[in-house]
PDB file of N, CA and C in Angstrom:
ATOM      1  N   UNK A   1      76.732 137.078 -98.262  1.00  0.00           N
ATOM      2  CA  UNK A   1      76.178 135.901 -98.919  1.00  0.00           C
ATOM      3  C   UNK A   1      77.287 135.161 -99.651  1.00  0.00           C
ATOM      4  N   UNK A   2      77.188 133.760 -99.543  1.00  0.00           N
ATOM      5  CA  UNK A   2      78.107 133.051-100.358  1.00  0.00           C
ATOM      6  C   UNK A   2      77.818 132.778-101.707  1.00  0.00           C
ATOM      7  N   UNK A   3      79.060 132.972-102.740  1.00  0.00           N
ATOM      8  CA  UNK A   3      78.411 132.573-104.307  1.00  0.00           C
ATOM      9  C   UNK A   3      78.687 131.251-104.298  1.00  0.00           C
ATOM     10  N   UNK A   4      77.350 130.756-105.574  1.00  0.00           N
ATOM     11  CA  UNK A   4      77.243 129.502-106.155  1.00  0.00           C
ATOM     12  C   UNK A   4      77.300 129.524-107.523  1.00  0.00           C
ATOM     13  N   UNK A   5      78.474 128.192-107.813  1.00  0.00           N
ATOM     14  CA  UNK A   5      78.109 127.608-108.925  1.00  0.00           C
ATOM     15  C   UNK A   5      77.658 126.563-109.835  1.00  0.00           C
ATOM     16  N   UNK A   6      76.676 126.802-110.448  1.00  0.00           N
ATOM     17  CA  UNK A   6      76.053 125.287-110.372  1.00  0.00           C
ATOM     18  C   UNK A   6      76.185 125.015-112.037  1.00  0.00           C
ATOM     19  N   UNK A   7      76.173 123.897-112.320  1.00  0.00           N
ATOM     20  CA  UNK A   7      76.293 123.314-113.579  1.00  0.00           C
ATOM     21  C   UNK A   7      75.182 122.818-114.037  1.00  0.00           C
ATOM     22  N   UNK A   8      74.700 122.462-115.142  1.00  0.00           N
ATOM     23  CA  UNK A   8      72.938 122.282-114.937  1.00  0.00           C
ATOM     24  C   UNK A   8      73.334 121.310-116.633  1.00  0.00           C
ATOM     25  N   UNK A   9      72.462 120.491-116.755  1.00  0.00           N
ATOM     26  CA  UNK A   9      72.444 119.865-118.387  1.00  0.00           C
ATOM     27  C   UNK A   9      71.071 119.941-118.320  1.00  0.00           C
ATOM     28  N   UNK A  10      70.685 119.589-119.776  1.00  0.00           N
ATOM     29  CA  UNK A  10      69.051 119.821-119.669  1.00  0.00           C
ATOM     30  C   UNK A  10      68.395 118.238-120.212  1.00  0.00           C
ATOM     31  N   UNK A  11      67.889 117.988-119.751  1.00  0.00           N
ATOM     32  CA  UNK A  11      66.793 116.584-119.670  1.00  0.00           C
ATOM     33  C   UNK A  11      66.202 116.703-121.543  1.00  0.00           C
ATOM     34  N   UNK A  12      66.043 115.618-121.752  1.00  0.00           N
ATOM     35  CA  UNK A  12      65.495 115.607-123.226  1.00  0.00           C
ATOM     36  C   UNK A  12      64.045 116.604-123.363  1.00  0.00           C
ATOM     37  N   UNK A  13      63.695 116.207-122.525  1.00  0.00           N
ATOM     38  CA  UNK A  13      62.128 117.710-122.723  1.00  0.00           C
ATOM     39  C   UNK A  13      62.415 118.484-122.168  1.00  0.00           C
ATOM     40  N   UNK A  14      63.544 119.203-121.297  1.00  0.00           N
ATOM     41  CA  UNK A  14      63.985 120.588-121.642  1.00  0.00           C
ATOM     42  C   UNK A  14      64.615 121.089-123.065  1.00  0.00           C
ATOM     43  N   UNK A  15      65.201 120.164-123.460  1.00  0.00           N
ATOM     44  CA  UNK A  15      65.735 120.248-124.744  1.00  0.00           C
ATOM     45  C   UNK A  15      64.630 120.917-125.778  1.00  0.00           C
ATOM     46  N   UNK A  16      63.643 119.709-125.583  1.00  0.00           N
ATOM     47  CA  UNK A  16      62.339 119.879-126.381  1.00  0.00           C
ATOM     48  C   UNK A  16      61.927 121.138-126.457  1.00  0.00           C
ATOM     49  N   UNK A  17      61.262 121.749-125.227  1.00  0.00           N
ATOM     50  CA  UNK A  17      60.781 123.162-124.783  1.00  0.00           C
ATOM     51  C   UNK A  17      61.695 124.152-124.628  1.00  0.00           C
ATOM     52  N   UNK A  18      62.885 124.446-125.208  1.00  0.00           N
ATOM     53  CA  UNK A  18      64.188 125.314-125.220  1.00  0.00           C
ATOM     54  C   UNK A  18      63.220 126.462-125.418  1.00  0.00           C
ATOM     55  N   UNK A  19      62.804 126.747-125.701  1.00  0.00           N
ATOM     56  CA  UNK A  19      61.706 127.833-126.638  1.00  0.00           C
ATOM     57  C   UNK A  19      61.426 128.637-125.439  1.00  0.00           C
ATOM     58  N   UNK A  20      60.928 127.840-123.980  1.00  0.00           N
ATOM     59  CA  UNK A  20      60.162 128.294-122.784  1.00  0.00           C
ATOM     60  C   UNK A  20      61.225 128.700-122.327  1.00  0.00           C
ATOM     61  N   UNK A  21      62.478 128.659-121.919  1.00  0.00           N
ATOM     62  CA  UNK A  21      63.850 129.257-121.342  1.00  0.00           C
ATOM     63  C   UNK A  21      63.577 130.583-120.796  1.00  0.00           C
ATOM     64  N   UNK A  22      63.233 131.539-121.920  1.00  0.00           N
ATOM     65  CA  UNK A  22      63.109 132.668-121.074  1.00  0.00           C
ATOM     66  C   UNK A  22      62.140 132.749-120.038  1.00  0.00           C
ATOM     67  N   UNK A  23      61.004 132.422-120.022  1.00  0.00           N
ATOM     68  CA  UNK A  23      59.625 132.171-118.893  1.00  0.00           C
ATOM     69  C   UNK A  23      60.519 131.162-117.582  1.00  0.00           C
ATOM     70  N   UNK A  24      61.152 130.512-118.069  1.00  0.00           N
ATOM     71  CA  UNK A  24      61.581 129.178-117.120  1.00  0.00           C
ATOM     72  C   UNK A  24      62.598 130.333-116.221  1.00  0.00           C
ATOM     73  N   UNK A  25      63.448 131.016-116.937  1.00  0.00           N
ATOM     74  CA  UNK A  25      64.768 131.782-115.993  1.00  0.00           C
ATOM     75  C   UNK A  25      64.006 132.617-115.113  1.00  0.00           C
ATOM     76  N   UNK A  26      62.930 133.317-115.633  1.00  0.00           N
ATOM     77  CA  UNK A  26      62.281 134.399-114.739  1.00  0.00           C
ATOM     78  C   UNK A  26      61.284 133.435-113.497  1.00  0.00           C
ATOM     79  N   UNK A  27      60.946 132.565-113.924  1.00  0.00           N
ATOM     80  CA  UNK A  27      60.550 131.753-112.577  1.00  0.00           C
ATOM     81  C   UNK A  27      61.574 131.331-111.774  1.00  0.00           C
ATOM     82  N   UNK A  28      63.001 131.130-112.539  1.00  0.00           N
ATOM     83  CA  UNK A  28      63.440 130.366-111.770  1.00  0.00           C
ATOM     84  C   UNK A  28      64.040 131.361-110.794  1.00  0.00           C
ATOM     85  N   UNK A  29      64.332 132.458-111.593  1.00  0.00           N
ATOM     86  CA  UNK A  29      64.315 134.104-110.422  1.00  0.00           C
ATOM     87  C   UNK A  29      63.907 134.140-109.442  1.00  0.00           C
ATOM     88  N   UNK A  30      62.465 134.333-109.517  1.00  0.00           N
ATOM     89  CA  UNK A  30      61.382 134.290-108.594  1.00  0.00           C
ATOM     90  C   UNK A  30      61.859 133.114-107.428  1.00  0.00           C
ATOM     91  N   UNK A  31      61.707 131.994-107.594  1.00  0.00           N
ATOM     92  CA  UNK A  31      62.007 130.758-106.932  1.00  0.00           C
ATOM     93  C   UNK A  31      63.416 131.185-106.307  1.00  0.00           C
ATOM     94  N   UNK A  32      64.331 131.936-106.534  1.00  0.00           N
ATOM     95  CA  UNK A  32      65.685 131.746-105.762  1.00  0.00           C
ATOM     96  C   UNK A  32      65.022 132.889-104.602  1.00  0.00           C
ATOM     97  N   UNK A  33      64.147 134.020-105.097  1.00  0.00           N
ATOM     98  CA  UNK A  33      64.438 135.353-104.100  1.00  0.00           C
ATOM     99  C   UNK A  33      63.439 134.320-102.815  1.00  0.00           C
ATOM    100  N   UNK A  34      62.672 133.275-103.566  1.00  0.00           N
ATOM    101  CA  UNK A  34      61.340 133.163-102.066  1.00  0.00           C
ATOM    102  C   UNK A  34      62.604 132.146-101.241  1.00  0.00           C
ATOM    103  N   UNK A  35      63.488 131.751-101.333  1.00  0.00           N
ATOM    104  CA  UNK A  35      64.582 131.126-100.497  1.00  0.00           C
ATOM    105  C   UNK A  35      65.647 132.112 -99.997  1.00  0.00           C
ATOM    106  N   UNK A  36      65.248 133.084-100.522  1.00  0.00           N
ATOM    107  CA  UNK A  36      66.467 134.058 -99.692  1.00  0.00           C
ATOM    108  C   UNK A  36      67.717 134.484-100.609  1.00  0.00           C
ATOM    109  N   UNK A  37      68.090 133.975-101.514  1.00  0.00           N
ATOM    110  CA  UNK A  37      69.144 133.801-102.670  1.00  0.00           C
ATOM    111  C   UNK A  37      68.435 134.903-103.879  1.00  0.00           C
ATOM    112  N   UNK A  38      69.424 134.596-104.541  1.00  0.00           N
ATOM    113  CA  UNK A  38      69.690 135.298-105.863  1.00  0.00           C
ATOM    114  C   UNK A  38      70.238 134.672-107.125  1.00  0.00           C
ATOM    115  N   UNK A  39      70.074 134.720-108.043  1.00  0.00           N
ATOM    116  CA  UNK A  39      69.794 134.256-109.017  1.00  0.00           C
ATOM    117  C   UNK A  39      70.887 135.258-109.733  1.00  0.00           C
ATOM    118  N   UNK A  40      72.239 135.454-109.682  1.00  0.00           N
ATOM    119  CA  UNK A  40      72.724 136.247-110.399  1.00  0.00           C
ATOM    120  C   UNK A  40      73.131 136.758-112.091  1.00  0.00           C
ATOM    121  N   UNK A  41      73.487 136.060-112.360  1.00  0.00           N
ATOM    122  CA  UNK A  41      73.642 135.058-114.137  1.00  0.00           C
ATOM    123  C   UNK A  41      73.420 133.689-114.581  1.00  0.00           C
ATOM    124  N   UNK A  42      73.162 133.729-115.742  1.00  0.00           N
ATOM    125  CA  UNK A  42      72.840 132.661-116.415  1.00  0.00           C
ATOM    126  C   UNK A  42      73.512 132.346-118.118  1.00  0.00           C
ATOM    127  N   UNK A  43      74.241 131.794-118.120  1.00  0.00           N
ATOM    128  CA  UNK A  43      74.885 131.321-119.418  1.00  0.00           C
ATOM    129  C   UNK A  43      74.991 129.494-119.727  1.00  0.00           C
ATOM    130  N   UNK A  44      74.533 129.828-121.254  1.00  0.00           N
ATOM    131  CA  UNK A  44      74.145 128.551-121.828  1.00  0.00           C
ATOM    132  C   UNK A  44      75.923 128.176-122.591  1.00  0.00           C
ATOM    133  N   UNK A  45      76.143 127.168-122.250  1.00  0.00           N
ATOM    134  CA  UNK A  45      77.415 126.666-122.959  1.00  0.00           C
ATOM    135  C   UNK A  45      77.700 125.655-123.738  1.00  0.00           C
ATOM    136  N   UNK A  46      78.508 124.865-123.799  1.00  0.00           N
ATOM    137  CA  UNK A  46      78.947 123.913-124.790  1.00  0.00           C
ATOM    138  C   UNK A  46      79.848 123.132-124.285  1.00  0.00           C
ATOM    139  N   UNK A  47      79.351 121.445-124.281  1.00  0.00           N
ATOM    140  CA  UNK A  47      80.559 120.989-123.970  1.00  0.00           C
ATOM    141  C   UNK A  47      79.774 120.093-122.957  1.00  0.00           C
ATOM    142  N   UNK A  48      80.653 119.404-121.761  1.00  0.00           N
ATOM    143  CA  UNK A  48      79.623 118.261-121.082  1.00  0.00           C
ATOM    144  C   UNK A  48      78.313 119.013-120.397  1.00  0.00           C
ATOM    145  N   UNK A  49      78.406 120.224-119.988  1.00  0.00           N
ATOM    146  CA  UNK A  49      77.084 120.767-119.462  1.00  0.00           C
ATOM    147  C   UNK A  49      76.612 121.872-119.913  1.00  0.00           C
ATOM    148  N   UNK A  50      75.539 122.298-119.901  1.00  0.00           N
ATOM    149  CA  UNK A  50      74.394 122.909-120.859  1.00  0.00           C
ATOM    150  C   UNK A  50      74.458 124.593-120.307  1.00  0.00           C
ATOM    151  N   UNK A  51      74.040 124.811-119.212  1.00  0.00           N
ATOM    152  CA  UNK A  51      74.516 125.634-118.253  1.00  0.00           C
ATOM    153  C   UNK A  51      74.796 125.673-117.083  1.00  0.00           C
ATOM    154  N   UNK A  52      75.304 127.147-116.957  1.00  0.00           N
ATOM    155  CA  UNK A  52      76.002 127.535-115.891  1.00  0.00           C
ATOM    156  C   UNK A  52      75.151 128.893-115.120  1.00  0.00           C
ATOM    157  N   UNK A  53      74.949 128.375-113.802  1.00  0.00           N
ATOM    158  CA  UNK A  53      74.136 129.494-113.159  1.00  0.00           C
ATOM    159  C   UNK A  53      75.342 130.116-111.941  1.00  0.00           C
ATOM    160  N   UNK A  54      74.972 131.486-111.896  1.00  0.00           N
ATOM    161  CA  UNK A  54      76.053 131.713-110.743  1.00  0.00           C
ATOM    162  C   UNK A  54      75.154 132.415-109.837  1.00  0.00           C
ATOM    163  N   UNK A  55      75.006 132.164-108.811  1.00  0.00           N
ATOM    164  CA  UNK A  55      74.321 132.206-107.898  1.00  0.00           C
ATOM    165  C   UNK A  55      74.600 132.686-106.419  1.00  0.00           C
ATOM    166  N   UNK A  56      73.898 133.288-105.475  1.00  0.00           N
ATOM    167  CA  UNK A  56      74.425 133.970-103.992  1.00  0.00           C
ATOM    168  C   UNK A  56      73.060 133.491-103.530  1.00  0.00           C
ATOM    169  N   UNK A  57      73.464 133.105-102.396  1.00  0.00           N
ATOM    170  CA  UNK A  57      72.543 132.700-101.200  1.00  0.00           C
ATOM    171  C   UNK A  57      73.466 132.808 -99.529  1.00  0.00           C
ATOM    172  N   UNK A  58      72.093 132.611 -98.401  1.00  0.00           N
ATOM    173  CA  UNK A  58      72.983 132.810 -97.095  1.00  0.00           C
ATOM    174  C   UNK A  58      73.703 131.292 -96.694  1.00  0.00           C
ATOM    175  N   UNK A  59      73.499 130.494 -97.104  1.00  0.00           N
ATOM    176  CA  UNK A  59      74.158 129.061 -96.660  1.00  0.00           C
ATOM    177  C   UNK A  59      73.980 127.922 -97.844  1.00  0.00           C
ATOM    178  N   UNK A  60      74.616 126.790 -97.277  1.00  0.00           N
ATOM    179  CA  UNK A  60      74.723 126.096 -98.092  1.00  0.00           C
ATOM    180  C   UNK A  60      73.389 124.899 -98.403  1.00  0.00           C
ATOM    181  N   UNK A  61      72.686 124.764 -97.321  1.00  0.00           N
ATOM    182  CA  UNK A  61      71.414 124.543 -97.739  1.00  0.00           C
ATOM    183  C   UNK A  61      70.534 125.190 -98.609  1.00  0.00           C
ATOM    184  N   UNK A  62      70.765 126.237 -98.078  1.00  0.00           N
ATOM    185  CA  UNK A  62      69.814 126.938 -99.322  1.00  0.00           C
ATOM    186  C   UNK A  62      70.233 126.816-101.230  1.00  0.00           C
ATOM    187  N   UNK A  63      71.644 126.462-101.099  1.00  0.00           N
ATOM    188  CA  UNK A  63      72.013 126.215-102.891  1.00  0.00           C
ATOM    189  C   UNK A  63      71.939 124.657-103.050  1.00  0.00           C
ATOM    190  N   UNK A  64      71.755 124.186-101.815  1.00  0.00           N
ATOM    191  CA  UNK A  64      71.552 122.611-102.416  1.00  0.00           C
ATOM    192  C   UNK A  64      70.106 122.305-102.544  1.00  0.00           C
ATOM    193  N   UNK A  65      68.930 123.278-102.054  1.00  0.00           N
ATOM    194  CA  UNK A  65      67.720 123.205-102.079  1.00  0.00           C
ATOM    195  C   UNK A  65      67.232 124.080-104.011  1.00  0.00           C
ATOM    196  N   UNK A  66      68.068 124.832-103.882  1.00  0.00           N
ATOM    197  CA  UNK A  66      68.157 125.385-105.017  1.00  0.00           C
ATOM    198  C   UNK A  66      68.293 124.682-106.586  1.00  0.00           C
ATOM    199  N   UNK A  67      69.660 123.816-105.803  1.00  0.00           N
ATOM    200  CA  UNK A  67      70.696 123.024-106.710  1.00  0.00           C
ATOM    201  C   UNK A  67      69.766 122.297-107.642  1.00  0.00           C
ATOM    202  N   UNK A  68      68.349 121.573-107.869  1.00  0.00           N
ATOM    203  CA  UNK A  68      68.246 120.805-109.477  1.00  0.00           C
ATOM    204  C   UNK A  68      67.191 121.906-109.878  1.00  0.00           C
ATOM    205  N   UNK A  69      66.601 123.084-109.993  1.00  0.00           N
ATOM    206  CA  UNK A  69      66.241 123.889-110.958  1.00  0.00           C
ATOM    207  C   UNK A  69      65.685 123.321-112.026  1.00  0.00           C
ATOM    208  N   UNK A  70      64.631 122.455-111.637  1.00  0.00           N
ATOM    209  CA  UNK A  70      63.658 121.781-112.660  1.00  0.00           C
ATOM    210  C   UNK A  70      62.685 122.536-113.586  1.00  0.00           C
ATOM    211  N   UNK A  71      62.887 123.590-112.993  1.00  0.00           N
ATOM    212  CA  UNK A  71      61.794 125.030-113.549  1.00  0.00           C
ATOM    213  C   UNK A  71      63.068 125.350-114.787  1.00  0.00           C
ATOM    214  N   UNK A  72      64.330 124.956-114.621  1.00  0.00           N
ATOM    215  CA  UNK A  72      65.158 125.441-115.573  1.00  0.00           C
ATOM    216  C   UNK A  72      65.295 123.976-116.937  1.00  0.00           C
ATOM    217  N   UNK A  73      65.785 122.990-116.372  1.00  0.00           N
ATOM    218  CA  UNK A  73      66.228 121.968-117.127  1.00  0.00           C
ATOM    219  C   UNK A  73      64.959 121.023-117.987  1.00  0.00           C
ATOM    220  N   UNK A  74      64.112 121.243-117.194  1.00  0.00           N
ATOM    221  CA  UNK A  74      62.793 119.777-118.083  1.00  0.00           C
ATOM    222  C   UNK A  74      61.599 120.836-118.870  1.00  0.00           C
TER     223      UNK A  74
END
């Protein structure tokens, strides 16, 4: 499987609902395994983007189908 890394900022009502984060990562779990991928780490940072997901899947469709994680950011 190839790793991904994706950069993620969060939308003003993700901001809002920061609170839901943990419920949001475990869906967003869920949501990578029903595409075939994995969901490996997750770190919140500082600076132009919010987080950083690192990620394995079998191709590159599958991380660009992956790629806006709305279950994560709004």
């Amino acid at each position: 499987m190839a790793t991904f890394i994706i950069l993620l900022r969060f939308t003003p009502q993700g901001i809002e609902h920061i609170k839901e984060s943990p419920k949001r990562l475990d869906a967003a779990k869920q949501a990578f395994r029903a595409m075939g991928a994995e969901l490996k780490q997750w770190y919140l940072v500082q600076g132009q983007y919010d987080a950083v997901v690192i990620a394995e899947g079998p191709d590159d469709e599958t991380a660009v189908e992956a790629c806006p994680l709305n279950w994560l950011t709004r």
